[in-house]
Protein backbone atom coordinates (compact mmCIF):
# COMPACT_ATOMS: atom_id res chain seq x y z
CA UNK A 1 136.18 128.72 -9.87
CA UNK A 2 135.35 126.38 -12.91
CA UNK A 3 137.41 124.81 -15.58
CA UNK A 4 136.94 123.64 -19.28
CA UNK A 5 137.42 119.76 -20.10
CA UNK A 6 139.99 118.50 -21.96
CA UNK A 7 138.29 117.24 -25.27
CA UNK A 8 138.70 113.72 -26.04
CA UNK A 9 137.98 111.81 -22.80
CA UNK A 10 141.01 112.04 -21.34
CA UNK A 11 142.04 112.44 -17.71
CA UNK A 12 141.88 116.53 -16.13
CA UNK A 13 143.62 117.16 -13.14
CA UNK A 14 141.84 117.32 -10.10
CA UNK A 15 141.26 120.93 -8.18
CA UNK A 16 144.42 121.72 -6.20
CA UNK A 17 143.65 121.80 -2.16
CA UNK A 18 145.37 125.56 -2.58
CA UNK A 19 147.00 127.84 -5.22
CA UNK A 20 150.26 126.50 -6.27
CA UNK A 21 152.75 128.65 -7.45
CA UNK A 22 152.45 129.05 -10.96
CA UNK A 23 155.76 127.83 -11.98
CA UNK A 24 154.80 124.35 -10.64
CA UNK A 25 151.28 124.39 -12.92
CA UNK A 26 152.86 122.44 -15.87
CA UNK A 27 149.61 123.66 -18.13
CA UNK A 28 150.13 126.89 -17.38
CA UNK A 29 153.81 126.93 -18.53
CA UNK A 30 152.79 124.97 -22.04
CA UNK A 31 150.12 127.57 -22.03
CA UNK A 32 152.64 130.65 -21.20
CA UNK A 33 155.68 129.32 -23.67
CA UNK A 34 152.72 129.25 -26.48
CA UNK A 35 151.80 132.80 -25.90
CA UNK A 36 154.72 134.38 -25.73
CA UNK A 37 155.91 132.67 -29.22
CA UNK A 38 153.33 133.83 -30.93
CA UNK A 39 153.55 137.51 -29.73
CA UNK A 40 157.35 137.51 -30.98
CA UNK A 41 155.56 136.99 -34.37
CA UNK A 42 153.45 139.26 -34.14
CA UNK A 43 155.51 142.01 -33.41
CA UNK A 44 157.34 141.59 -36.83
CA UNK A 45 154.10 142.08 -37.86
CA UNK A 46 153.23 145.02 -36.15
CA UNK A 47 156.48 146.50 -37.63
CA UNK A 48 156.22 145.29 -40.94
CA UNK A 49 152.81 145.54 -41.89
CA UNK A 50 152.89 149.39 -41.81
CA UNK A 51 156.16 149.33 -43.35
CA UNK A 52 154.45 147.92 -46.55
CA UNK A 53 151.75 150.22 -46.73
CA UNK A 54 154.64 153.52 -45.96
CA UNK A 55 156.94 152.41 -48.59
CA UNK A 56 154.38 151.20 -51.36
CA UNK A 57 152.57 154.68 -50.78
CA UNK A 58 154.73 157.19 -48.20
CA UNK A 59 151.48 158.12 -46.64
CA UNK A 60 150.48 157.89 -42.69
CA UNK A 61 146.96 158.41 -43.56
CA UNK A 62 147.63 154.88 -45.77
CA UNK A 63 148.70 153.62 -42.55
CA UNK A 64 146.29 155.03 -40.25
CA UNK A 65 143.53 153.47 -43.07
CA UNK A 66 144.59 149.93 -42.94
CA UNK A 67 144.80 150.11 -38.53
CA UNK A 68 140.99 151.42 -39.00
CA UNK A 69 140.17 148.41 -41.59
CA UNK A 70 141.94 145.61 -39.05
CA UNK A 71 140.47 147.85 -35.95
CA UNK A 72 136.69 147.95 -37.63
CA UNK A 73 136.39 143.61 -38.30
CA UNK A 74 137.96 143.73 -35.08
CA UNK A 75 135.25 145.39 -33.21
CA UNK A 76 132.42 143.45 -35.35
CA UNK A 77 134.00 140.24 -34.53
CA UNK A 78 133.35 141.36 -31.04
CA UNK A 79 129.59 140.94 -31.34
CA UNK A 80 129.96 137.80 -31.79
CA UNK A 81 133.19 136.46 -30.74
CA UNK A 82 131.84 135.56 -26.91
CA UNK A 83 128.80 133.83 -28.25
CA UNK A 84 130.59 131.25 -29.87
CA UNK A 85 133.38 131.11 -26.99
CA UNK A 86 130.94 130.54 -24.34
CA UNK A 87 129.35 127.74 -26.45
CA UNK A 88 132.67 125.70 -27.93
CA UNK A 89 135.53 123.99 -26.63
CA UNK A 90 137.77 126.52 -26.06
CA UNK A 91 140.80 124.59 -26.56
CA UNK A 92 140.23 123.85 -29.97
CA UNK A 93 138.82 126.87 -30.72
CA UNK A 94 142.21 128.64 -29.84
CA UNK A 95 143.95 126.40 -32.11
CA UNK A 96 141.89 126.88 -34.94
CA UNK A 97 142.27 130.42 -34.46
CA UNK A 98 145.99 129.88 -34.73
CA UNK A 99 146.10 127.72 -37.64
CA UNK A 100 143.69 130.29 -39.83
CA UNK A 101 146.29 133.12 -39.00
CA UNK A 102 149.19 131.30 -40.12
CA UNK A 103 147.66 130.30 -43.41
CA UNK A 104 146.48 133.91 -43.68
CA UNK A 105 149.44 135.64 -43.14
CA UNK A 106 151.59 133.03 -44.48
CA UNK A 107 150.01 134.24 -48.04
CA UNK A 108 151.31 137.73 -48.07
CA UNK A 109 155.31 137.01 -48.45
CA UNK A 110 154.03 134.40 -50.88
CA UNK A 111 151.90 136.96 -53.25
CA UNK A 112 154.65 139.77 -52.52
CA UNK A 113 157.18 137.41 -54.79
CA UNK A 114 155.60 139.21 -57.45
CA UNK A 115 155.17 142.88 -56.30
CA UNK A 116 153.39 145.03 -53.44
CA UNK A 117 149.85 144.17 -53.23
CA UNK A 118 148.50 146.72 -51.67
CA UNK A 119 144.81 145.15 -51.88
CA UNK A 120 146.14 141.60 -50.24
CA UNK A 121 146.53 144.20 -46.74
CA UNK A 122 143.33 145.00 -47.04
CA UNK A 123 142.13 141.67 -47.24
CA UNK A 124 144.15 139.64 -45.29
CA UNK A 125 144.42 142.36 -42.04
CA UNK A 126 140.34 142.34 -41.61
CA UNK A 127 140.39 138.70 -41.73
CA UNK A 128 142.88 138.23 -38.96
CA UNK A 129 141.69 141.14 -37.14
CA UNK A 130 138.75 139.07 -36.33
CA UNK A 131 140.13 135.70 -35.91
CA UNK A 132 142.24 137.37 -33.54
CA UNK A 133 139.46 139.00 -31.17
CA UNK A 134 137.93 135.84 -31.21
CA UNK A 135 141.59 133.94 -30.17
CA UNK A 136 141.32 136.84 -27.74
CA UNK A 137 138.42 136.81 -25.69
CA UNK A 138 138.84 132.58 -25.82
CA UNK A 139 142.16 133.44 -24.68
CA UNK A 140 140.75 135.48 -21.16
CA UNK A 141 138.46 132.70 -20.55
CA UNK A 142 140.90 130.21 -20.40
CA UNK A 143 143.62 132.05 -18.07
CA UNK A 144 140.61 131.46 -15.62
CA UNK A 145 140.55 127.97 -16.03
CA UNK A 146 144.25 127.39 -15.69
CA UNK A 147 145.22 129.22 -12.27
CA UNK A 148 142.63 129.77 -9.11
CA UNK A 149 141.45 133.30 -8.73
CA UNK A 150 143.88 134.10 -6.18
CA UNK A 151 146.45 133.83 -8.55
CA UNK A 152 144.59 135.71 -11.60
CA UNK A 153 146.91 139.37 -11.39
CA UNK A 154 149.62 137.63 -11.16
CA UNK A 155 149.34 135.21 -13.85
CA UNK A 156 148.22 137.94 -16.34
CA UNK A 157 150.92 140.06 -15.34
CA UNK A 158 153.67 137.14 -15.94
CA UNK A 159 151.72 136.43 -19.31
CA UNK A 160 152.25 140.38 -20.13
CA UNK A 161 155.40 140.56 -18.98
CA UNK A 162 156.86 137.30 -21.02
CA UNK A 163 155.03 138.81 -23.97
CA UNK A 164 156.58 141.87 -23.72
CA UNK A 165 159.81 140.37 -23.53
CA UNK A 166 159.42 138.64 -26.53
CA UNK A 167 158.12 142.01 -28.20
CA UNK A 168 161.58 143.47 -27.00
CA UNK A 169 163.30 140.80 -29.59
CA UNK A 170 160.35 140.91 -32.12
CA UNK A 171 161.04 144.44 -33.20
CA UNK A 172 164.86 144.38 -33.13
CA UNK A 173 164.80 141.05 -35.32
CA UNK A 174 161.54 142.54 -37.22
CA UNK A 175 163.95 145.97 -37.88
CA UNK A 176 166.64 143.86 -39.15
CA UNK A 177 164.69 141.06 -41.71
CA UNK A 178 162.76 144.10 -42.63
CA UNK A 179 165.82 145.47 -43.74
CA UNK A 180 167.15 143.12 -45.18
CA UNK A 181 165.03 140.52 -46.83
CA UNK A 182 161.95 143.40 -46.85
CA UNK A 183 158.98 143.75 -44.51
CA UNK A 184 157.00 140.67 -46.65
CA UNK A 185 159.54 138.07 -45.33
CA UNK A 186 159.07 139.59 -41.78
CA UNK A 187 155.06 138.99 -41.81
CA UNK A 188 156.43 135.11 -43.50
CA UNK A 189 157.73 134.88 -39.52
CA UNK A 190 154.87 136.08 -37.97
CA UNK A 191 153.04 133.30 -39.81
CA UNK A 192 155.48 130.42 -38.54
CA UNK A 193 154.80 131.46 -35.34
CA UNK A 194 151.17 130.85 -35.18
CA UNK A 195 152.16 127.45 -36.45
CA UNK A 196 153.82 126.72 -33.18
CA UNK A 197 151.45 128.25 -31.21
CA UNK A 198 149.09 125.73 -32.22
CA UNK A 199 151.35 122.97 -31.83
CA UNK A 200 151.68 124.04 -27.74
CA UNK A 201 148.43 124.31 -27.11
CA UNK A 202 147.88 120.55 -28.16
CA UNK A 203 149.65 119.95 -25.20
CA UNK A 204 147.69 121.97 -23.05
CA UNK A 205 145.21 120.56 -20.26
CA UNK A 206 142.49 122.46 -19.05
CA UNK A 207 140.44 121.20 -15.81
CA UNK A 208 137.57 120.14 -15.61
CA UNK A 209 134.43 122.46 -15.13
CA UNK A 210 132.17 122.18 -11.76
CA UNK A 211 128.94 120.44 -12.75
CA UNK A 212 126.03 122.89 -14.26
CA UNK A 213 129.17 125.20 -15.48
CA UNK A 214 130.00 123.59 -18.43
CA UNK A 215 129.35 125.96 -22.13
CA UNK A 216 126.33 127.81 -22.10
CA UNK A 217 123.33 126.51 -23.97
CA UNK A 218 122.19 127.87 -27.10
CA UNK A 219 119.43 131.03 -26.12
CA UNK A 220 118.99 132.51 -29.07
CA UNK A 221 121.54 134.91 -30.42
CA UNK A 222 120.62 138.16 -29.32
CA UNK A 223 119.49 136.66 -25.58
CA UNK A 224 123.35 135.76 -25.75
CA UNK A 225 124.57 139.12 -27.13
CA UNK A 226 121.90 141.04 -24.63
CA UNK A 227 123.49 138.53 -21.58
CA UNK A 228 126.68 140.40 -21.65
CA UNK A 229 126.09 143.73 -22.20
CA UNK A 230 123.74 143.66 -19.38
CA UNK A 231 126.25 142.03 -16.84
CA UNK A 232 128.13 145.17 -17.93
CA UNK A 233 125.39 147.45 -17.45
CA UNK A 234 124.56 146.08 -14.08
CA UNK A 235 128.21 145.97 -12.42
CA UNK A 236 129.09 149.89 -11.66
CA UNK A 237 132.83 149.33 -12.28
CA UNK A 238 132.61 147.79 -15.48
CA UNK A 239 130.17 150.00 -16.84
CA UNK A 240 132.58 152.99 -15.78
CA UNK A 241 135.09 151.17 -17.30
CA UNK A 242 133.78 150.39 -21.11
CA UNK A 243 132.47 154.19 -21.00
CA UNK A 244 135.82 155.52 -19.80
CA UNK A 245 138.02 152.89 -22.31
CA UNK A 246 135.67 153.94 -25.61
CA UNK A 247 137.24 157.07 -25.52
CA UNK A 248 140.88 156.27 -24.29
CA UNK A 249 140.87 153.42 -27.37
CA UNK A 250 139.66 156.18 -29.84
CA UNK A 251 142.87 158.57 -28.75
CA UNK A 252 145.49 155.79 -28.63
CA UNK A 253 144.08 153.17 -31.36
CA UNK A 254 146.80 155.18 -33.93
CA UNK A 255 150.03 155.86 -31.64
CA UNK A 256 151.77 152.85 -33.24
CA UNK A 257 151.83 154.43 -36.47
CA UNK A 258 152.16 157.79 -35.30
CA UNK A 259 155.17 156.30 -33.81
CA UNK A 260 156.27 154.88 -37.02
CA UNK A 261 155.75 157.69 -39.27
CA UNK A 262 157.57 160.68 -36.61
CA UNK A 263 160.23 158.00 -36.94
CA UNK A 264 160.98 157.52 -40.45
CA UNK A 265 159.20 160.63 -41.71
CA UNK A 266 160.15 163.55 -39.42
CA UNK A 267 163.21 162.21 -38.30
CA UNK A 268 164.55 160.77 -41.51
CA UNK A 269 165.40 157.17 -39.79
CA UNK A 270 165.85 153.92 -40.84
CA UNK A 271 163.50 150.08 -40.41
CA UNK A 272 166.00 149.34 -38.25
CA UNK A 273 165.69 152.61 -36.05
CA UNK A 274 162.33 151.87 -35.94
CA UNK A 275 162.45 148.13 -35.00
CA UNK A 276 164.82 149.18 -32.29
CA UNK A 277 162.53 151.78 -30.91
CA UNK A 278 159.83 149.87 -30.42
CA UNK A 279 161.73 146.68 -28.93
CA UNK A 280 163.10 148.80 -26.46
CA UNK A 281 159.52 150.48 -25.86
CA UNK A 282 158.37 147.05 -25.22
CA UNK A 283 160.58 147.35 -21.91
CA UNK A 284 158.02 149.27 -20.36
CA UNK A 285 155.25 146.36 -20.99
CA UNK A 286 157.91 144.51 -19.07
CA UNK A 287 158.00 147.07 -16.16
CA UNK A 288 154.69 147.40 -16.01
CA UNK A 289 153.50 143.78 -16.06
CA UNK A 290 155.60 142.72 -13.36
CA UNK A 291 154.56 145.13 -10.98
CA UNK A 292 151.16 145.39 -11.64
CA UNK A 293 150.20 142.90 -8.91
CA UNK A 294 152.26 144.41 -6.15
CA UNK A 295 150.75 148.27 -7.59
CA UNK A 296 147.17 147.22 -7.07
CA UNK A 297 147.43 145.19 -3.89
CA UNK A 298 148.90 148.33 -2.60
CA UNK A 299 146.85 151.04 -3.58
CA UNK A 300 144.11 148.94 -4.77
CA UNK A 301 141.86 149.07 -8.53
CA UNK A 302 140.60 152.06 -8.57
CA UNK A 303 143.94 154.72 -7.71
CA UNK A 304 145.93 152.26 -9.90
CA UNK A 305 143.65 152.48 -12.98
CA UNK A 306 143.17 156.04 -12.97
CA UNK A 307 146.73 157.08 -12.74
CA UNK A 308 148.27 154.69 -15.10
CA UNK A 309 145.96 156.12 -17.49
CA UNK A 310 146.93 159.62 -17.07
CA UNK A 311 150.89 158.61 -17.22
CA UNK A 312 149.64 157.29 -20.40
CA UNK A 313 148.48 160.33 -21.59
CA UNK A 314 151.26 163.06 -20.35
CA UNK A 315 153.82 160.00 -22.10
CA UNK A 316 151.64 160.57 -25.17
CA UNK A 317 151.78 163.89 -25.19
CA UNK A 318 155.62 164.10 -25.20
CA UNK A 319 155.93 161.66 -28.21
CA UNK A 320 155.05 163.98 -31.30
CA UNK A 321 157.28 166.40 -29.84
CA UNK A 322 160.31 163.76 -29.34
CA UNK A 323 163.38 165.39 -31.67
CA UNK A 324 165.67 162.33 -30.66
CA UNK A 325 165.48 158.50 -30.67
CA UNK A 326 166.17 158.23 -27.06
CA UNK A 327 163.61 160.39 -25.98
CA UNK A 328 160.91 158.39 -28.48
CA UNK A 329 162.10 155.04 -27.14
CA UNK A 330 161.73 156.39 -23.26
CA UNK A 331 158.33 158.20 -24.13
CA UNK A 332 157.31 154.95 -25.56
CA UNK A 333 158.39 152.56 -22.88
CA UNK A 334 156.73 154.84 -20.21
CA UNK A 335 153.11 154.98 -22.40
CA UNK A 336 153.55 150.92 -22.88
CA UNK A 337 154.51 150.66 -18.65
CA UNK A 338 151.47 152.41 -18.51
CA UNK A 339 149.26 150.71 -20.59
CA UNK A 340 150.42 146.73 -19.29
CA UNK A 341 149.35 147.92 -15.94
CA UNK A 342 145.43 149.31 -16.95
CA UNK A 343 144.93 146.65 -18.92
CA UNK A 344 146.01 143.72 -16.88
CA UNK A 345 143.96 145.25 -13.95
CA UNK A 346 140.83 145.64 -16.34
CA UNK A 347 141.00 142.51 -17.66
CA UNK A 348 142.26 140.93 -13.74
CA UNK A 349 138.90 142.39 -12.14
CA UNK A 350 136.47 141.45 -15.38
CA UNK A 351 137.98 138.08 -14.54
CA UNK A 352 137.21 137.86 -11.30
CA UNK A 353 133.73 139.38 -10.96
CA UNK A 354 132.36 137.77 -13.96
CA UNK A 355 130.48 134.45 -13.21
CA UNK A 356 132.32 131.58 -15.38
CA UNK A 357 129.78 130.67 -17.98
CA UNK A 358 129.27 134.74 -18.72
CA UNK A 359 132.91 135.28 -19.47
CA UNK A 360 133.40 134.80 -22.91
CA UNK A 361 129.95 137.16 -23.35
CA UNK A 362 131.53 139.62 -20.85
CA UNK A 363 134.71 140.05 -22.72
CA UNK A 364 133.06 140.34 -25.84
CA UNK A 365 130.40 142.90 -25.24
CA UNK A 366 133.00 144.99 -23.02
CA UNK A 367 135.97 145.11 -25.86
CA UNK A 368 133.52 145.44 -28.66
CA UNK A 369 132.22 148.46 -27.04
CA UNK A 370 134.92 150.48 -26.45
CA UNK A 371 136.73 149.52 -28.81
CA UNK A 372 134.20 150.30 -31.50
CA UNK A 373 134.87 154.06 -31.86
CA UNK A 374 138.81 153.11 -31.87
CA UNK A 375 139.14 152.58 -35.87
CA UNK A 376 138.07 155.44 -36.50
CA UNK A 377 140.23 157.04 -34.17
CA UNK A 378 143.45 155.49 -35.60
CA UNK A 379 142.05 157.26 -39.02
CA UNK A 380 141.82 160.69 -37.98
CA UNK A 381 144.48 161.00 -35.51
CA UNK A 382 146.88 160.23 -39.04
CA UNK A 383 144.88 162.15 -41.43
CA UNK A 384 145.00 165.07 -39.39
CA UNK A 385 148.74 164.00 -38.74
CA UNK A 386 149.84 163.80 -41.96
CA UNK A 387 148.22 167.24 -42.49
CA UNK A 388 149.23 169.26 -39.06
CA UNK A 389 152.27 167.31 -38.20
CA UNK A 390 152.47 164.05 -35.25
CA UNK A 391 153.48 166.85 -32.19
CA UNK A 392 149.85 168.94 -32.05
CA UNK A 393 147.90 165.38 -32.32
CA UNK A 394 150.07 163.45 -29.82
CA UNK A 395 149.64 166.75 -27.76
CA UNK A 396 145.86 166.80 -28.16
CA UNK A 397 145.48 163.04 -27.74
CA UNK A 398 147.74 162.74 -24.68
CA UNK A 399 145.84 166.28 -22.67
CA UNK A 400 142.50 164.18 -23.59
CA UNK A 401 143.69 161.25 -22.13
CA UNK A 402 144.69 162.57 -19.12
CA UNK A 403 141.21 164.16 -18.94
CA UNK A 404 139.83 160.54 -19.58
CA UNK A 405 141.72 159.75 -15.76
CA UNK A 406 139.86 163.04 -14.32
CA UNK A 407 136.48 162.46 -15.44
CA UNK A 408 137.28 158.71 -13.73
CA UNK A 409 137.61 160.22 -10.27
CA UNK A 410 133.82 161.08 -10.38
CA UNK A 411 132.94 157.44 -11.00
CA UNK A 412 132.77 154.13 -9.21
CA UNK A 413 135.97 153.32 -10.93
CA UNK A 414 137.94 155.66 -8.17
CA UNK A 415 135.81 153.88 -4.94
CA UNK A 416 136.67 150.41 -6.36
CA UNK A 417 139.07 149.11 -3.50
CA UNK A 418 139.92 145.77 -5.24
CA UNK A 419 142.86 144.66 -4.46
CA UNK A 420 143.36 140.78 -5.14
């Protein structure tokens, strides 16, 4: 296992004789307090953001339109996000990252003083779209270099789960300032909380990397780009995996809104109703995060992955055709269970199989391509909503995803016996 310097010349800590738990690893905990801060503020942006575009217009296709614009920089930020990760400090990178969101986002309660600005959305979202893939994949990399690989599940699961937690209160509070003070202020939070994410992670230490592992050298860009997709190309699992996710992303890249919209449209609620269903959905994140380790060390990668994602779907299904808040918040909790345990298991075995100085490439090239076809996904899932109603497409969306976990069982993904 390797670890990134600290920048600056001062002391790293020295590699631990054995894994430690993690509430011991000081680093970690800076690390973990940062994260989970900064995904309270961005749930009152996940809330609020399409709660400008539904009131300033009353369309889902609006809303589907602007998850496509974010989702689209997203997935071209990808290209190049673990190119520059791989060759940077990290560290600094990560706080850079932070400190361009909260000037971006801080912007939008700022212009709204004088009005919707519909167009500031569609500038603003792209931006931090990509900033935020590349705060993400820098953000994998470095979970590696603050706990041993033993200790990898585990860690991302109690990173989940925290986060989760925190989007439990981010929606309820996010409901409430929304209604109150309007959705603009709510995004103003949001903004703060990048702010203090940076300020953590100036306290963060990273070790040091093993000699010869420190960033990658400068190759030439597309000998970088080519470096990860062919680590993907060459490790069975992985390549199942992208193949497999490409399509799950495009059915599922539009549920939040979908969410939103059968809310507030079909069921004539309120912000609040809304910022209450989807704190409490963010109970299943919690569920699912903290059990994901003990899941996969019993029944190992493969069986885990596959049926997660078909609880996903059959959860999926049942949303559209949800006629109380209740049943939404319980259909919602069990998708999100769902979806905390796939993902921390995909990203858990990338992790681990990936040789240190590929990671950041890895990560890129693997979430760029499957999540490339997800933009437009999240665009014609609500267009065809707002013209057919949210309970055929959540039907459609949730049968194919449970397909997505059939086709699985025919490749390597179902034989991978991983279980650490």
């Amino acid at each position: 296992m390797t670890h990134e310097a600290r920048p600056g010349g001062r002391r790293t800590h020295q590699p631990a004789t054995g894994p430690q738990p993690l509430w011991r690893q000081r680093d970690f905990g800076v690390f973990w307090a940062a994260q989970t801060l900064s995904v309270l503020g961005d749930s009152f942006a996940l809330i609020a953001l399409p709660l400008l575009v539904l009131r300033a217009t009353g369309s889902v296709a609006g809303m589907g339109l602007l998850t496509a614009v974010g989702g689209a920089a997203a997935v071209m930020a990808g290209v190049f996000a673990g190119v520059l990760v791989d060759r940077v400090d990290r560290r600094r990178l990560l706080i850079t990252c932070d400190l361009v969101r909260m000037v971006l986002y801080g912007s939008i309660p700022l212009v709204w003083l004088s009005g919707p600005r519909i167009w500031l959305l569609y500038a603003v979202l792209p931006l931090c779209e990509a900033v935020g893939t590349l705060f993400a994949v820098g953000y994998v990399t470095v979970v590696r270099g603050l706990v041993d690989t033993a200790r990898l599940t585990e860690a991302n699961g109690r990173l989940n789960a925290t986060a989760a937690a925190a989007g439990v209160l981010g929606p309820l509070c996010a409901g409430v300032v929304a209604g109150w003070a309007g959705p603009a202020t709510a995004v103003g939070l949001d903004a703060a909380s990048f702010g203090v994410s940076a300020a953590c992670l100036l306290l963060v230490r990273f070790r040091a990397r093993p000699a010869g592992e420190g960033p990658a050298r400068p190759a030439g860009l597309w000998r970088d780009l080519r470096a990860g997709i062919s680590f993907l190309g060459g490790h069975p699992v992985l390549r199942a995996l992208t193949a497999l996710l490409f399509v799950f992303s495009f059915l599922t890249f539009g549920l939040n809104d979908l969410v939103i919209y059968h809310l507030e449209h079909d069921l004539g609620h309120d912000d609040r109703t809304v910022g209450t269903v989807m704190g409490l959905g963010a109970l299943g994140t919690i569920t699912g995060a903290l059990l994901v380790a003990r899941i996969r060390r019993g029944l190992g990668f493969g069986r885990t992955w596959t049926g997660a994602v078909a609880l996903c779907g059959l959860a999926f299904a049942g949303l559209g055709r949800a006629g109380d808040v209740p049943e939404v918040a319980a259909l919602d909790a069990a998708y999100l269970a769902c979806v905390a345990v796939a993902g921390t298991c995909s990203m858990s075995l990338r992790q681990e199989v990936t040789p240190e100085p590929l990671l950041g490439r890895v990560t890129s090239a693997f979430w760029t391509l499957h999540y490339s076809a997800a933009p437009a996904g999240a665009a014609v899932l609500t267009w065809v909503a707002e013209r057919r109603g949210t309970g055929p497409v959540a039907l459609a969306a949730g049968g194919a995803c449970v397909l997505t976990a059939v086709v699985a069982l025919f490749t390597p993904v179902r034989r991978s016996g991983r279980r650490t």
